[in-house]
PDB file of N, CA and C in Angstrom:
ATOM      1  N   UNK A   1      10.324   4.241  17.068  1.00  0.00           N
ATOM      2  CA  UNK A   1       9.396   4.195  15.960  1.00  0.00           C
ATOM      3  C   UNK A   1       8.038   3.704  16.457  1.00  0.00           C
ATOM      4  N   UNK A   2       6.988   4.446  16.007  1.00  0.00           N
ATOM      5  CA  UNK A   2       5.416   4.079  16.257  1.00  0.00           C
ATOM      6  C   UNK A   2       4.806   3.173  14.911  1.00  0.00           C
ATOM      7  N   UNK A   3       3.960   2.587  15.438  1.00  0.00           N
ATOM      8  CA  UNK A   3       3.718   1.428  14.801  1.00  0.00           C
ATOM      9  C   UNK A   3       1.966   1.645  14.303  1.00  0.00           C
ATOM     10  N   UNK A   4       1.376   2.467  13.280  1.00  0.00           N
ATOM     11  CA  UNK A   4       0.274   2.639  12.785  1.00  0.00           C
ATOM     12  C   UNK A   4      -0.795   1.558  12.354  1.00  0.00           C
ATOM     13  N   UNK A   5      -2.125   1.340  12.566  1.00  0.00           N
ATOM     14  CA  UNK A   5      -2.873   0.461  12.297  1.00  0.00           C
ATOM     15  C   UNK A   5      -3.728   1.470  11.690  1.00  0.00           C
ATOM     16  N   UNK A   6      -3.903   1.158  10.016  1.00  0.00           N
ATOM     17  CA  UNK A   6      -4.607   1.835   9.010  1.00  0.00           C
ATOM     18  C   UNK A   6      -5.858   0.567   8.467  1.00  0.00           C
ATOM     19  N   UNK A   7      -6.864   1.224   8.273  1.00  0.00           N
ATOM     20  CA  UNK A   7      -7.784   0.301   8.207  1.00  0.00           C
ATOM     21  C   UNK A   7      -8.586   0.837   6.845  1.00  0.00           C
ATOM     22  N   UNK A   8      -9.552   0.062   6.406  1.00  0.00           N
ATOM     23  CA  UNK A   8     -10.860   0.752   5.323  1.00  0.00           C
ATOM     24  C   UNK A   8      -9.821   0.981   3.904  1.00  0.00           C
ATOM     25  N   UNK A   9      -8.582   0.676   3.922  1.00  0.00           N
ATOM     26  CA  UNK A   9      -7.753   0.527   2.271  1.00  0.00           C
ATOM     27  C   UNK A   9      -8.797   0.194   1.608  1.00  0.00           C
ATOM     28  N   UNK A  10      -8.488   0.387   0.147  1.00  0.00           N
ATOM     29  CA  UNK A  10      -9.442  -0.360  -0.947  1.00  0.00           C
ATOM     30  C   UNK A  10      -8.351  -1.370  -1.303  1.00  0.00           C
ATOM     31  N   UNK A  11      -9.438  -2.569  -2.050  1.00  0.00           N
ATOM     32  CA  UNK A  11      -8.479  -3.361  -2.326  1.00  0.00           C
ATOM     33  C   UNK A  11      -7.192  -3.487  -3.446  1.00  0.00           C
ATOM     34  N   UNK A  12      -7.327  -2.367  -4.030  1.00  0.00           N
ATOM     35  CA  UNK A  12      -6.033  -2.154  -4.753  1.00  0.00           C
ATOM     36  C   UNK A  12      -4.955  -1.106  -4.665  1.00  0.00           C
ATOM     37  N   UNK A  13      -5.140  -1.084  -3.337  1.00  0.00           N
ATOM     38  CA  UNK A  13      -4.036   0.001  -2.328  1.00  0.00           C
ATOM     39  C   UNK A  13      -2.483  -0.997  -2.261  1.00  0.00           C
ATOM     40  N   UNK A  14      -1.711  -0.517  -2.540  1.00  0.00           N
ATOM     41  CA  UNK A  14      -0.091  -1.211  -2.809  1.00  0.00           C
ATOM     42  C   UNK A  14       0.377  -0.170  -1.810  1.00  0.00           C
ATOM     43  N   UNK A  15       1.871  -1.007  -1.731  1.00  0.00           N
ATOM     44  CA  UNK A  15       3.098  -0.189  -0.400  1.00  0.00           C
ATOM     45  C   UNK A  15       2.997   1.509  -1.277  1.00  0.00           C
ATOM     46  N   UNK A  16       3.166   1.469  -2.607  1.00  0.00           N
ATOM     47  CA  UNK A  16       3.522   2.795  -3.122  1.00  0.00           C
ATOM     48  C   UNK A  16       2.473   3.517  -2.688  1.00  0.00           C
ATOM     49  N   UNK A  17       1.294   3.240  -2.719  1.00  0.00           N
ATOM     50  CA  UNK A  17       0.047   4.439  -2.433  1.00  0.00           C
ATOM     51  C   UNK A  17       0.233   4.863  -1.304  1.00  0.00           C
ATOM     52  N   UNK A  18       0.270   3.757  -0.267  1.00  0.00           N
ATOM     53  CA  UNK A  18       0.017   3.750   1.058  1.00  0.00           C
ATOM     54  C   UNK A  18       1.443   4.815   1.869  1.00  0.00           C
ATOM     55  N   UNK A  19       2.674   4.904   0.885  1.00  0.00           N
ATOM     56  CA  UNK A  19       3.752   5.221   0.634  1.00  0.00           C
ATOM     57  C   UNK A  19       3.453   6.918   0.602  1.00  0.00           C
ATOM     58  N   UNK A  20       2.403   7.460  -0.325  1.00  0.00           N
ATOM     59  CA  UNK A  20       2.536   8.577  -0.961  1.00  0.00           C
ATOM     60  C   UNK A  20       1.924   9.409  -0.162  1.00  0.00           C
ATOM     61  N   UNK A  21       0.771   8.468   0.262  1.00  0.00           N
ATOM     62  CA  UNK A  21      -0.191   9.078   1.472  1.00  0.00           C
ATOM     63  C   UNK A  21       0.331   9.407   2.498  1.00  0.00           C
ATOM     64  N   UNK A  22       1.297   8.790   3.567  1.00  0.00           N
ATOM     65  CA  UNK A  22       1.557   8.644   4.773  1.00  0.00           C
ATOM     66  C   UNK A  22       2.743   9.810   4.789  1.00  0.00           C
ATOM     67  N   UNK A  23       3.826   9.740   3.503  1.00  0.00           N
ATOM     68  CA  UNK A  23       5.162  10.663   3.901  1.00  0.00           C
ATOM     69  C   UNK A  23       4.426  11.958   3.339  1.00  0.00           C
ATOM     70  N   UNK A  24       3.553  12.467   3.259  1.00  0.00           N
ATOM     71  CA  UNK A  24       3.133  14.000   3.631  1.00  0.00           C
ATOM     72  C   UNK A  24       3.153  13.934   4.806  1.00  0.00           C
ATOM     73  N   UNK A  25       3.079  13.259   5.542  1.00  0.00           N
ATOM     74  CA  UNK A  25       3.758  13.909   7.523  1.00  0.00           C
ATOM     75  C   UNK A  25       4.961  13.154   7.475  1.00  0.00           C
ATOM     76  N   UNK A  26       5.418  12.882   6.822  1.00  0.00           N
ATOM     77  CA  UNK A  26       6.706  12.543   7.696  1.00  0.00           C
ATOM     78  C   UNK A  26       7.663  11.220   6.786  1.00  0.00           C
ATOM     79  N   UNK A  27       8.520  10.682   7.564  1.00  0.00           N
ATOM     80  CA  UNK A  27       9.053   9.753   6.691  1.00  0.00           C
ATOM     81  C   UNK A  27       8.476   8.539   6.953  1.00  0.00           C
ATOM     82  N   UNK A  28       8.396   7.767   6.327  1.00  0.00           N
ATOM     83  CA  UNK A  28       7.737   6.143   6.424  1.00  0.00           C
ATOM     84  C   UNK A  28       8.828   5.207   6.479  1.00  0.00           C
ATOM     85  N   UNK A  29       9.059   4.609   7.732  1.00  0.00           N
ATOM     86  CA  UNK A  29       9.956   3.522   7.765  1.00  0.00           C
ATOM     87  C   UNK A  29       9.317   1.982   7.451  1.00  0.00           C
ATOM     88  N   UNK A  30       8.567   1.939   7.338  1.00  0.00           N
ATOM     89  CA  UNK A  30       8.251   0.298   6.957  1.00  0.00           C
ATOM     90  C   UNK A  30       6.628   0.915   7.020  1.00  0.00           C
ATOM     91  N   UNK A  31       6.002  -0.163   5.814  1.00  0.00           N
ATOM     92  CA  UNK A  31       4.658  -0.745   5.636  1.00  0.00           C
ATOM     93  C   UNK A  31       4.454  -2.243   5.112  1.00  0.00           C
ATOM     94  N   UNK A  32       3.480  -2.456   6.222  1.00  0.00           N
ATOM     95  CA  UNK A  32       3.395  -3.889   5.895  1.00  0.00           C
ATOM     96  C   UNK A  32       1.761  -3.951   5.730  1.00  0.00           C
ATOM     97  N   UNK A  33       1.436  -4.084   4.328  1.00  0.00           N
ATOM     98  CA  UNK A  33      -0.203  -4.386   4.049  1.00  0.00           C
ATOM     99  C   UNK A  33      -0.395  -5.996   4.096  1.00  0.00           C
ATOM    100  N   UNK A  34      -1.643  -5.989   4.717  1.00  0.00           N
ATOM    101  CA  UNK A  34      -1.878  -7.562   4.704  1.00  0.00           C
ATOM    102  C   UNK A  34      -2.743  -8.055   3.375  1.00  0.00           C
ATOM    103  N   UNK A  35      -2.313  -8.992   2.713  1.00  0.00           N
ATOM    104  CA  UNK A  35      -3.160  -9.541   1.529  1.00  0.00           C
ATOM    105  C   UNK A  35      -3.617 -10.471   1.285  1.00  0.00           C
ATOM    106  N   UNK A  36      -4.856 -10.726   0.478  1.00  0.00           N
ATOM    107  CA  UNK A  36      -5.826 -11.920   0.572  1.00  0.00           C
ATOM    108  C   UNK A  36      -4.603 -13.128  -0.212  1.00  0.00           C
ATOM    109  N   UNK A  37      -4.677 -14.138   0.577  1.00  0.00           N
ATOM    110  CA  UNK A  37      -3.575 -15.307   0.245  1.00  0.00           C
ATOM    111  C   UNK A  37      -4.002 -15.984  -1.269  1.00  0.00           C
ATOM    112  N   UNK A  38      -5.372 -15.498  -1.858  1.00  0.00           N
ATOM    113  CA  UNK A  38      -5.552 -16.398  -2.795  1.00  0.00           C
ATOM    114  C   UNK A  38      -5.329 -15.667  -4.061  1.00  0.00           C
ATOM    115  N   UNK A  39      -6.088 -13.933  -3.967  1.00  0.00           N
ATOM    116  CA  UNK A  39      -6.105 -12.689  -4.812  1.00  0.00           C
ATOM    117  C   UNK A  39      -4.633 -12.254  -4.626  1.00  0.00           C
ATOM    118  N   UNK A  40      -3.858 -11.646  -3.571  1.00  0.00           N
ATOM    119  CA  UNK A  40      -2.579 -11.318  -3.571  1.00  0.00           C
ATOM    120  C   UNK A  40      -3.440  -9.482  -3.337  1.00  0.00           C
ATOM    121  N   UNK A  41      -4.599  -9.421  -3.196  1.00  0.00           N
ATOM    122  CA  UNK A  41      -4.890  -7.770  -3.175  1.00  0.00           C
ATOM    123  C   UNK A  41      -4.895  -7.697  -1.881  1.00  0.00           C
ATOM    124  N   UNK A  42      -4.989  -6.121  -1.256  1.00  0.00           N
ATOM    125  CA  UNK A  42      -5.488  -5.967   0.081  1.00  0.00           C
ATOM    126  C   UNK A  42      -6.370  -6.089   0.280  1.00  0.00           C
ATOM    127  N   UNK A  43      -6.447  -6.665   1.844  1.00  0.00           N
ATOM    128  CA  UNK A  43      -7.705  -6.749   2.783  1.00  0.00           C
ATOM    129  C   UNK A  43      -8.356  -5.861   3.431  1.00  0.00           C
ATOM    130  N   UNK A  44      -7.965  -4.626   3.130  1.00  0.00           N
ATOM    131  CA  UNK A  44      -8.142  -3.533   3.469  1.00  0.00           C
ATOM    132  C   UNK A  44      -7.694  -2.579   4.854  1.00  0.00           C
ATOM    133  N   UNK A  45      -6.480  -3.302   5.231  1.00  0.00           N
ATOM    134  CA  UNK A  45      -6.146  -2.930   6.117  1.00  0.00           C
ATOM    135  C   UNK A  45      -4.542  -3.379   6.121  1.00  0.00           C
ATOM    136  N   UNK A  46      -3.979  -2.519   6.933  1.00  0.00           N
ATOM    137  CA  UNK A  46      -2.068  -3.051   7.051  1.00  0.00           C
ATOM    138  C   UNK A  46      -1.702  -1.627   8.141  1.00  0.00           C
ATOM    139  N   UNK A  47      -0.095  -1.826   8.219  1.00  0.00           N
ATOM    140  CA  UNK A  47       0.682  -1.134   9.308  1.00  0.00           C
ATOM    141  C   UNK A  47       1.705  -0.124   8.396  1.00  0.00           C
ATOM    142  N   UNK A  48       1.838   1.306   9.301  1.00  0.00           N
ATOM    143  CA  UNK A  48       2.560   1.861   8.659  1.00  0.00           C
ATOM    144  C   UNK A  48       3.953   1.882  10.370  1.00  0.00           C
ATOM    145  N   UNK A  49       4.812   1.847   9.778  1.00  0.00           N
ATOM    146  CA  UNK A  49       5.787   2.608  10.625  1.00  0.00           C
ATOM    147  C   UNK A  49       6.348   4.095  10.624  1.00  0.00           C
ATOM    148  N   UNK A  50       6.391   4.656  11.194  1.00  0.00           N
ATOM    149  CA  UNK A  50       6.860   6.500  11.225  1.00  0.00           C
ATOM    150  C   UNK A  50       7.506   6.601  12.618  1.00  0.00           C
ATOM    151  N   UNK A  51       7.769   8.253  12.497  1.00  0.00           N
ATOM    152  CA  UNK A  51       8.321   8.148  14.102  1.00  0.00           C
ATOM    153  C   UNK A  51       7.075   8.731  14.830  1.00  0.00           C
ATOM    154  N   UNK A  52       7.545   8.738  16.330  1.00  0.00           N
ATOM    155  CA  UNK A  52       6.340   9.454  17.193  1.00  0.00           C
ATOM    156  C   UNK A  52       5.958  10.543  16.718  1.00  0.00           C
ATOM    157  N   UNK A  53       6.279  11.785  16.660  1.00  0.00           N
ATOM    158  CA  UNK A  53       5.416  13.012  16.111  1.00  0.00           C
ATOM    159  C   UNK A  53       4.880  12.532  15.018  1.00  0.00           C
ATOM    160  N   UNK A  54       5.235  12.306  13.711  1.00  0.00           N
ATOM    161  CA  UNK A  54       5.076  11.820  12.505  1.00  0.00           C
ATOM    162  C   UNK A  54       3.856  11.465  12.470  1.00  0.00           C
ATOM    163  N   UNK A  55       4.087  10.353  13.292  1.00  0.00           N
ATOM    164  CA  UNK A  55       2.924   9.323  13.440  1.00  0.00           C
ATOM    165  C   UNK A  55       1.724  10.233  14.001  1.00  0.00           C
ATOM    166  N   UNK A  56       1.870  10.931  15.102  1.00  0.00           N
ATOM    167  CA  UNK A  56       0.812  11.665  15.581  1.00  0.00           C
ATOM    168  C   UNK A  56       0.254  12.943  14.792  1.00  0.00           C
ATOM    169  N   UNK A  57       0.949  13.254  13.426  1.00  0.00           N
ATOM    170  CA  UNK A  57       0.559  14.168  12.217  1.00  0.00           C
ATOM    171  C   UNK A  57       0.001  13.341  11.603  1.00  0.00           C
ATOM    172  N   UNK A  58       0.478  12.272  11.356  1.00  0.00           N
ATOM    173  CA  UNK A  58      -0.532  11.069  10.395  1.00  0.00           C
ATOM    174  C   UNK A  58      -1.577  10.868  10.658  1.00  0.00           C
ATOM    175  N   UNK A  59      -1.708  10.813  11.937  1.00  0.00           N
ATOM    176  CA  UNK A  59      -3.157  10.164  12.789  1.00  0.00           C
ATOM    177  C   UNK A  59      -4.132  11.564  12.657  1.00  0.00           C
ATOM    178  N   UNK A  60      -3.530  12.317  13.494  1.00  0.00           N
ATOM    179  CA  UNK A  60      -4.293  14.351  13.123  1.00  0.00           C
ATOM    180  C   UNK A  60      -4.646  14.251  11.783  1.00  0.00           C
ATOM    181  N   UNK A  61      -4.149  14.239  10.755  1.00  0.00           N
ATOM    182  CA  UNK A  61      -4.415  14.298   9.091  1.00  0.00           C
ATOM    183  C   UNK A  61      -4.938  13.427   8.537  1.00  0.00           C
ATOM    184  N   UNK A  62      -5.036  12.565   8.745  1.00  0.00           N
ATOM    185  CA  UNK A  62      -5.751  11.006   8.094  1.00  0.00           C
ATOM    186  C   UNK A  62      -7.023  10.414   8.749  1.00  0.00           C
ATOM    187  N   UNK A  63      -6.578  10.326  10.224  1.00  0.00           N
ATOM    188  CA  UNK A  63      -8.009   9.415  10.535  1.00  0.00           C
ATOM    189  C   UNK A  63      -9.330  10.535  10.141  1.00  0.00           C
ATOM    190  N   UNK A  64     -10.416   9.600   9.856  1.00  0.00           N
ATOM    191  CA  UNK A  64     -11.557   9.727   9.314  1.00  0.00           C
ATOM    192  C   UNK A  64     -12.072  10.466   7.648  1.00  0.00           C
ATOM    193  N   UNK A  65     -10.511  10.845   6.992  1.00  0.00           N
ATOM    194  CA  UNK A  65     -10.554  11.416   5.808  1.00  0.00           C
ATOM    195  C   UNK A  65     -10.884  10.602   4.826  1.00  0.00           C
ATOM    196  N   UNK A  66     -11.820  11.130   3.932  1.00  0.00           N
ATOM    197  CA  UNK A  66     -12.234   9.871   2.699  1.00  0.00           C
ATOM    198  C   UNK A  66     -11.154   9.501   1.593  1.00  0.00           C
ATOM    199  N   UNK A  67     -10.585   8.699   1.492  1.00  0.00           N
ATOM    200  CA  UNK A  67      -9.378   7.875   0.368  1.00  0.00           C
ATOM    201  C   UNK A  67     -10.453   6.875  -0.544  1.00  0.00           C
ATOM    202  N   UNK A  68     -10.320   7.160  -1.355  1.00  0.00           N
ATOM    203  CA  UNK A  68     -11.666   6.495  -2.053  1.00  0.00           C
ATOM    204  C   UNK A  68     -12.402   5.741  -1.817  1.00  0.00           C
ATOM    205  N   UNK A  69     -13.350   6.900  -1.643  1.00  0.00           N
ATOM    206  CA  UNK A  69     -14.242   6.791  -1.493  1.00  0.00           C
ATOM    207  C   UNK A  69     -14.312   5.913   0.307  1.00  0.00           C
ATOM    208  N   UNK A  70     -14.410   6.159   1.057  1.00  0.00           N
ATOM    209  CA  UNK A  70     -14.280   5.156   1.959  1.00  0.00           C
ATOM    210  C   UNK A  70     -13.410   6.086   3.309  1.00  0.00           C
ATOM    211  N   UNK A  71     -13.596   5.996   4.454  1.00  0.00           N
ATOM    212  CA  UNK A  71     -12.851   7.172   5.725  1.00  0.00           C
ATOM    213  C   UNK A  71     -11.866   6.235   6.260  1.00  0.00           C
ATOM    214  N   UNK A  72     -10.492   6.878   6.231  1.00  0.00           N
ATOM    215  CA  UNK A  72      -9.966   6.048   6.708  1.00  0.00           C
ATOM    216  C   UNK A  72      -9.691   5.460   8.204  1.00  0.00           C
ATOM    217  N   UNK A  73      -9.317   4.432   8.283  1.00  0.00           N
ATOM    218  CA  UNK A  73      -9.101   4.479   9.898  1.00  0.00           C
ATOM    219  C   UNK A  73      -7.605   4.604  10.524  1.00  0.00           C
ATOM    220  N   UNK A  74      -6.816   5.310  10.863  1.00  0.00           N
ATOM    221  CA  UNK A  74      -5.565   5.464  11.130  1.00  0.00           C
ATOM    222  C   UNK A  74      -5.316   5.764  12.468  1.00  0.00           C
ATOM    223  N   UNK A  75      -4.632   4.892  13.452  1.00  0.00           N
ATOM    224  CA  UNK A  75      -4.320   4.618  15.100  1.00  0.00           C
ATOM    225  C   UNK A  75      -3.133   3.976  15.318  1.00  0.00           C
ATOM    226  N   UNK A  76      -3.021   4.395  16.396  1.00  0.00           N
ATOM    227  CA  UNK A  76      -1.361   3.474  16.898  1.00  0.00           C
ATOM    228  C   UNK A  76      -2.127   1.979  17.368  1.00  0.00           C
ATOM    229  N   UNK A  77      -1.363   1.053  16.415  1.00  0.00           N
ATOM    230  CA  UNK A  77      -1.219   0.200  16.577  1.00  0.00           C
ATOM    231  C   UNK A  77      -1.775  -0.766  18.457  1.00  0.00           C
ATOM    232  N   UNK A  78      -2.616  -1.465  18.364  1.00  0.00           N
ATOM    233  CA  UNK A  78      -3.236  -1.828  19.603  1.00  0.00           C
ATOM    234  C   UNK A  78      -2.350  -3.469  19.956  1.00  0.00           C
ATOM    235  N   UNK A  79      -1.666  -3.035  20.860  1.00  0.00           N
ATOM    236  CA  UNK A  79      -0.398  -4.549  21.045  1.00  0.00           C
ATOM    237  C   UNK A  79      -1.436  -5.315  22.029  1.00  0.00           C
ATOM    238  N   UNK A  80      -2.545  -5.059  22.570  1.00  0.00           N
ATOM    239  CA  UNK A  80      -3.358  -6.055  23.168  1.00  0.00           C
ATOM    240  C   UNK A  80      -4.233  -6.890  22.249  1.00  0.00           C
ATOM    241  N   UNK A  81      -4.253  -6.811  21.025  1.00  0.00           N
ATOM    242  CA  UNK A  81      -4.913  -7.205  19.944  1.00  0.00           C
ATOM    243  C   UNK A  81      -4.006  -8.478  19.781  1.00  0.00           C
ATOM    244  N   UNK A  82      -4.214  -9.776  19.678  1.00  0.00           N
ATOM    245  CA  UNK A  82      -3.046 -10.912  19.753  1.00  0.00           C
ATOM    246  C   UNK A  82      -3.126 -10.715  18.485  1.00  0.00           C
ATOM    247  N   UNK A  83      -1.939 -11.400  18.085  1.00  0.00           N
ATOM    248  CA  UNK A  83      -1.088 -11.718  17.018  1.00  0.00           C
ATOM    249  C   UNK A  83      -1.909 -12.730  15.925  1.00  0.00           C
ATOM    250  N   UNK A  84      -2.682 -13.455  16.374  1.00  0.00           N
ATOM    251  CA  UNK A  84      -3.644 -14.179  15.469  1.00  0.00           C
ATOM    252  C   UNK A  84      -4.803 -13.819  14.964  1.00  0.00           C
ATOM    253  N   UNK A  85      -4.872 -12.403  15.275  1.00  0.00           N
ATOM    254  CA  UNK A  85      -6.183 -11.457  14.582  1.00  0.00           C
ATOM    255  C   UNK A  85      -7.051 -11.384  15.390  1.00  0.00           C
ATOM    256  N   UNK A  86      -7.837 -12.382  17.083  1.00  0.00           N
ATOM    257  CA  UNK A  86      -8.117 -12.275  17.726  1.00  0.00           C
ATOM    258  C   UNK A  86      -8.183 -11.479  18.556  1.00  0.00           C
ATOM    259  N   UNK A  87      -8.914 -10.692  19.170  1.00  0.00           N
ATOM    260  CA  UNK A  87      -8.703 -10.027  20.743  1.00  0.00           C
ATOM    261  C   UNK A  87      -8.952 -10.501  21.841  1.00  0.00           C
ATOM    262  N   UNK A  88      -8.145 -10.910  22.866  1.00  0.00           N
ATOM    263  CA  UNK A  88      -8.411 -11.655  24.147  1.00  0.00           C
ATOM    264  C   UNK A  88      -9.186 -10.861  25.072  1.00  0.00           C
TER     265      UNK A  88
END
């Protein structure tokens, strides 16, 4: 399984949207949106899981397409990016 980094969400993008969008290529095994700790909305950004091709139809079909209003950003996931939101 490939591990998607989707970016530019609006902030009232939920698992279901993000859900409806992504399985037109393929099946969606896990999404994890990240949300503001105080609002509970998105931050405009989270992870989709798919498989490899999938994922690489997702990325072909999605990155730079406008989702309201706004282009999205859709990439495999960058594991040099640390875990604390930082990049070393």
């Amino acid at each position: 399984m490939k591990r998607l980094f989707v970016g530019n969400l609006p902030s009232d993008a939920t698992e279901e949207t993000v859900q409806a969008l992504f399985s037109e290529y393929g099946k969606v095994r896990s999404i994890q949106l990240v949300a503001d700790i105080f609002s509970g909305k998105c931050r405009g950004f989270g992870f989709v899981g798919m498989e490899g091709h999938e994922a690489r139809a997702a990325i072909a079909g999605l990155d730079g397409n406008l989702y309201c209003g706004k282009p999205l950003k859709v990439k495999f996931e960058d594991p040099a990016a640390g875990r604390n939101g930082r990049r070393h």
